[in-house]
N, C-alpha and C. Protein backbone atom coordinates (compact mmCIF):
# COMPACT_ATOMS: atom_id res chain seq x y z
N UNK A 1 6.20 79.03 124.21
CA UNK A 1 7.38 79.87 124.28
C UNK A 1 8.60 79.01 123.99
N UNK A 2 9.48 79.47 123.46
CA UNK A 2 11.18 78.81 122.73
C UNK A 2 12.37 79.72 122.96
N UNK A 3 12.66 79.02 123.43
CA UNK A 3 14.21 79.39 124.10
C UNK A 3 15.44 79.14 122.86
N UNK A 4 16.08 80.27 122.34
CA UNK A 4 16.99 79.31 121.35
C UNK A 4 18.10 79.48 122.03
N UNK A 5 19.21 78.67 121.55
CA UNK A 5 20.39 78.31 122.15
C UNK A 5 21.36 79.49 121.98
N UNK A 6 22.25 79.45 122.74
CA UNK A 6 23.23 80.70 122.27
C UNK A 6 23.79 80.86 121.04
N UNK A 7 24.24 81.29 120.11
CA UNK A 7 24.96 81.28 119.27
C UNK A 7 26.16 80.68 119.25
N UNK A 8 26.53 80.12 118.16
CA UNK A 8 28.01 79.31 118.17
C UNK A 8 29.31 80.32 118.47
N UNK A 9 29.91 79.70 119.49
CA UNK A 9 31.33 80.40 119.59
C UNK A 9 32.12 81.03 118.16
N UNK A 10 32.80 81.79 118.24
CA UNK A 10 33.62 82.43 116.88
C UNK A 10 34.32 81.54 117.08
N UNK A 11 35.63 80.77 115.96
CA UNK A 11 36.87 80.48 116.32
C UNK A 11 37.82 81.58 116.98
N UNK A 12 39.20 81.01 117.89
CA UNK A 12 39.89 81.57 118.14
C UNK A 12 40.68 82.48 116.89
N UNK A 13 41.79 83.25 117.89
CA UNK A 13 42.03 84.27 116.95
C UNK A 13 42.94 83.58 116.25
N UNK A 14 43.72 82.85 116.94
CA UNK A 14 44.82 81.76 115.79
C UNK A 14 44.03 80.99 115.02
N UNK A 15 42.66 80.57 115.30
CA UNK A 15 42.22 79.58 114.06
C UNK A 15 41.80 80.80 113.07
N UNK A 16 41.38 81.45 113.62
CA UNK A 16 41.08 82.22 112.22
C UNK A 16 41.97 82.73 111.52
N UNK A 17 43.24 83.23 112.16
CA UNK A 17 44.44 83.59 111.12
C UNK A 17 45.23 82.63 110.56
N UNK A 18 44.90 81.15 111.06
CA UNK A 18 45.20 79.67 110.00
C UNK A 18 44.09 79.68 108.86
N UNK A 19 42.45 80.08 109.51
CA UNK A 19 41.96 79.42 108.26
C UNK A 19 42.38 80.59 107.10
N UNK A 20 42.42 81.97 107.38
CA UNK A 20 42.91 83.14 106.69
C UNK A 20 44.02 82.60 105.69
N UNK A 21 44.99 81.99 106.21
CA UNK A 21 46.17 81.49 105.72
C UNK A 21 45.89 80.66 104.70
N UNK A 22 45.13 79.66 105.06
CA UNK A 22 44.96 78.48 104.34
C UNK A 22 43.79 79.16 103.04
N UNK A 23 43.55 80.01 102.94
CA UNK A 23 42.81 80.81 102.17
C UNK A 23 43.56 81.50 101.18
N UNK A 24 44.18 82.33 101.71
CA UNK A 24 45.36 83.45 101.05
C UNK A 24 46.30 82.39 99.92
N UNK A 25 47.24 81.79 100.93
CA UNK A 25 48.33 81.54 100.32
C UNK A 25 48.10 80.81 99.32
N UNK A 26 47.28 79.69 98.73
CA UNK A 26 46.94 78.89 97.61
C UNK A 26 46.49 79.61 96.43
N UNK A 27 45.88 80.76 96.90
CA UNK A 27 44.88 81.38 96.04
C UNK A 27 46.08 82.42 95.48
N UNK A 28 47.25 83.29 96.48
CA UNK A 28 48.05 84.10 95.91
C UNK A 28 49.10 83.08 94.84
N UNK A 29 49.57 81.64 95.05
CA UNK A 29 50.10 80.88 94.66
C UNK A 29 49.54 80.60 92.78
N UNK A 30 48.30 80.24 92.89
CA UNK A 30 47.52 79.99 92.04
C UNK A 30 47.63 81.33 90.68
N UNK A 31 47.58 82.38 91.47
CA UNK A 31 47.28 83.99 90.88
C UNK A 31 49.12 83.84 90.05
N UNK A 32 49.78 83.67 91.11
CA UNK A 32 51.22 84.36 90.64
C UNK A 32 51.81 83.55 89.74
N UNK A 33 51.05 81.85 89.75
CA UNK A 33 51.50 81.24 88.58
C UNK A 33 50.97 81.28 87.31
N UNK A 34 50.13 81.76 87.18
CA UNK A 34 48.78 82.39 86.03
C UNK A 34 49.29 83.33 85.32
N UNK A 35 49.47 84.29 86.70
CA UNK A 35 49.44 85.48 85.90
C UNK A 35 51.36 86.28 86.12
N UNK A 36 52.03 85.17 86.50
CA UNK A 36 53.55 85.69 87.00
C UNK A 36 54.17 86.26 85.65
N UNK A 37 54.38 84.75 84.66
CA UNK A 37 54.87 85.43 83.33
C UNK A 37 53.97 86.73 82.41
N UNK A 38 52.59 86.56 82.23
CA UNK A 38 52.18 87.95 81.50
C UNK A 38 52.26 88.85 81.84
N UNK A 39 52.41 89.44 83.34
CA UNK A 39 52.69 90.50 83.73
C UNK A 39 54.07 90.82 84.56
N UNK A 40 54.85 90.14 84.04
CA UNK A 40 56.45 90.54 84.18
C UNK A 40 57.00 91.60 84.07
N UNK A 41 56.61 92.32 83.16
CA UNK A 41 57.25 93.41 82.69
C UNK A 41 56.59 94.65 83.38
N UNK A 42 55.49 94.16 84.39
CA UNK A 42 54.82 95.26 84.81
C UNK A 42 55.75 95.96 85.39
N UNK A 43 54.88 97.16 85.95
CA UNK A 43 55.70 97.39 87.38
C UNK A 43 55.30 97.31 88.17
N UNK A 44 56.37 96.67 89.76
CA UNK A 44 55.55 95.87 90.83
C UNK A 44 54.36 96.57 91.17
N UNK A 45 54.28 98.15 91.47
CA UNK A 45 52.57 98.29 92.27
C UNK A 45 51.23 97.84 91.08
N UNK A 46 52.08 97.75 89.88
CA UNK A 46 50.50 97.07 88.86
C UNK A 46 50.23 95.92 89.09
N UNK A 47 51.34 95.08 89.40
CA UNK A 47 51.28 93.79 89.24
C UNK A 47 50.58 93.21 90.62
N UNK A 48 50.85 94.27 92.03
CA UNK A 48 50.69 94.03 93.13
C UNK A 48 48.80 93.88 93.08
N UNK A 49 48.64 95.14 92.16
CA UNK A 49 47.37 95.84 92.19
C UNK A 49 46.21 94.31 91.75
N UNK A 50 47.24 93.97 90.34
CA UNK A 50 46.53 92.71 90.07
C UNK A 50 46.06 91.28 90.91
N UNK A 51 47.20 91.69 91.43
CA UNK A 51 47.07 90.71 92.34
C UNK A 51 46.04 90.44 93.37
N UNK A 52 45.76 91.50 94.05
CA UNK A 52 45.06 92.14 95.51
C UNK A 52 43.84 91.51 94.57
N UNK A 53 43.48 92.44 93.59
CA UNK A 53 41.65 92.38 92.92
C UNK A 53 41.40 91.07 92.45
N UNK A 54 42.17 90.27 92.43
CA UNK A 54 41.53 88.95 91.97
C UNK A 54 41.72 88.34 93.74
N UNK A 55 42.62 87.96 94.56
CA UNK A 55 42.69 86.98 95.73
C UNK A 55 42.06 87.74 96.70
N UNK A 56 41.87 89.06 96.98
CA UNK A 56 40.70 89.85 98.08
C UNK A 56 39.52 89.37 98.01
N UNK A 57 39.14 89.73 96.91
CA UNK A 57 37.36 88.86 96.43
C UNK A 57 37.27 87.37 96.93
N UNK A 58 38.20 86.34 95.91
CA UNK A 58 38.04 84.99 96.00
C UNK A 58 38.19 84.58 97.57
N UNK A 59 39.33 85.08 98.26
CA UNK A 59 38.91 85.10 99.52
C UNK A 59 37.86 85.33 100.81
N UNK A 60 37.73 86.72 100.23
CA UNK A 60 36.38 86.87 101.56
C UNK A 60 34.95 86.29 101.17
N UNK A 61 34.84 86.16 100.10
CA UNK A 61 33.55 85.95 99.49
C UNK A 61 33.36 84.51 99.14
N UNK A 62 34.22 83.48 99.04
CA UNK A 62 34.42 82.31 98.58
C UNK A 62 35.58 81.56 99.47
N UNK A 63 36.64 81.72 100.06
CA UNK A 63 37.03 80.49 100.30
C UNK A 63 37.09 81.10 101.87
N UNK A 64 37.25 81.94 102.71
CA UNK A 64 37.03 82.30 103.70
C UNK A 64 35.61 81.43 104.70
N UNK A 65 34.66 82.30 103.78
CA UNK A 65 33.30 81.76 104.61
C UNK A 65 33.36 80.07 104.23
N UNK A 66 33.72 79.68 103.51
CA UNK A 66 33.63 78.10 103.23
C UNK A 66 34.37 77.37 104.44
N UNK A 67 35.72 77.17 104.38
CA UNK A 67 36.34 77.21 105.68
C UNK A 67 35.92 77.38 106.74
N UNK A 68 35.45 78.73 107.34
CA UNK A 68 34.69 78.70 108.89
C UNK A 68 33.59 77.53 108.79
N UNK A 69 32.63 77.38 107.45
CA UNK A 69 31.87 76.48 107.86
C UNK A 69 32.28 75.63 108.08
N UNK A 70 33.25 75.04 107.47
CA UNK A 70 34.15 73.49 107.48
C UNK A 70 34.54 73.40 109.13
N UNK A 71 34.85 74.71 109.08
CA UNK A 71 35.82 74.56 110.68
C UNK A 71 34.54 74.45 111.61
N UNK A 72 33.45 75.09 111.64
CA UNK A 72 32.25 74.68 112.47
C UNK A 72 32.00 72.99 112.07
N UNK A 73 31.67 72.75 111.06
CA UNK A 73 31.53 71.17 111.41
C UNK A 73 32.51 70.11 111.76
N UNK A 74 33.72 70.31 111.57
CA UNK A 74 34.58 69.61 112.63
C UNK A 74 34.68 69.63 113.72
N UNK A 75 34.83 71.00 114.06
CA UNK A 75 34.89 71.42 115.43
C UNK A 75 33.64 71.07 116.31
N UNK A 76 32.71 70.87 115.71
CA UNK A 76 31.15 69.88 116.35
C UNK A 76 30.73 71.24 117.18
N UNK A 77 30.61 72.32 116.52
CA UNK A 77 29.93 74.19 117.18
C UNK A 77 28.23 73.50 117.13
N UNK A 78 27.84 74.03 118.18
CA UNK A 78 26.46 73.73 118.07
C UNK A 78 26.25 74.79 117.09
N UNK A 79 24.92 74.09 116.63
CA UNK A 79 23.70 74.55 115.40
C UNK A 79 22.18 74.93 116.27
N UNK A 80 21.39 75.37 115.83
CA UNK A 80 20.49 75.79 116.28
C UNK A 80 19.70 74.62 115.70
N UNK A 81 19.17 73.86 117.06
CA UNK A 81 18.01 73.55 116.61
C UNK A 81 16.26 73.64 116.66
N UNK A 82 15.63 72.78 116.02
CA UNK A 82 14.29 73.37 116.09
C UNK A 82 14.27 73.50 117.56
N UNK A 83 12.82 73.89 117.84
CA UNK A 83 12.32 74.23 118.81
C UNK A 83 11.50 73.14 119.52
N UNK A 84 11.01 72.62 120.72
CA UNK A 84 10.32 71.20 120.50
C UNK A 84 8.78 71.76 120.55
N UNK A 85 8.24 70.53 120.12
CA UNK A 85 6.75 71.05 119.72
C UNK A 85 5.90 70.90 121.02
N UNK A 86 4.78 71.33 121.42
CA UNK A 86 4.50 70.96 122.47
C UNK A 86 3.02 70.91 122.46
């Protein structure tokens, strides 16, 4: 019989709305210098629109979950380990 360990704590709600941050803002930065001059002439809700569909994705799907992991291995969150053999 194996007992596994609890699951790792979530971060707090401020670390997660830093790592959120540290996610967002580079990526909206990145977007608005790309794409600031070709779509100048838009109008703001197109340009907004553009905006959202490229840094929503790259965020939740890519630099979000990367981060929490980062932030679990600094933060030294237990991991599950094996089970001992017996």
């Amino acid at each position: 019989m194996s007992v596994t360990p609890p699951p790792a704590s979530a971060p707090s709600t401020h670390r997660r709305a830093l790592i959120t941050w540290l996610a967002v803002y580079p990526t909206i930065t990145v977007t608005l210098g790309v794409l600031g001059p070709p779509t100048a002439t838009l109008p703001l809700p197109v340009r907004t629109l553009i905006l959202t569909l490229i840094v929503v994705p790259v965020a939740t799907y890519a630099l979000i979950p990367a981060l929490l992991r980062t932030n679990a291995r600094l933060s030294g969150a237990a991991t599950p380990s094996p089970a001992p053999r017996r």
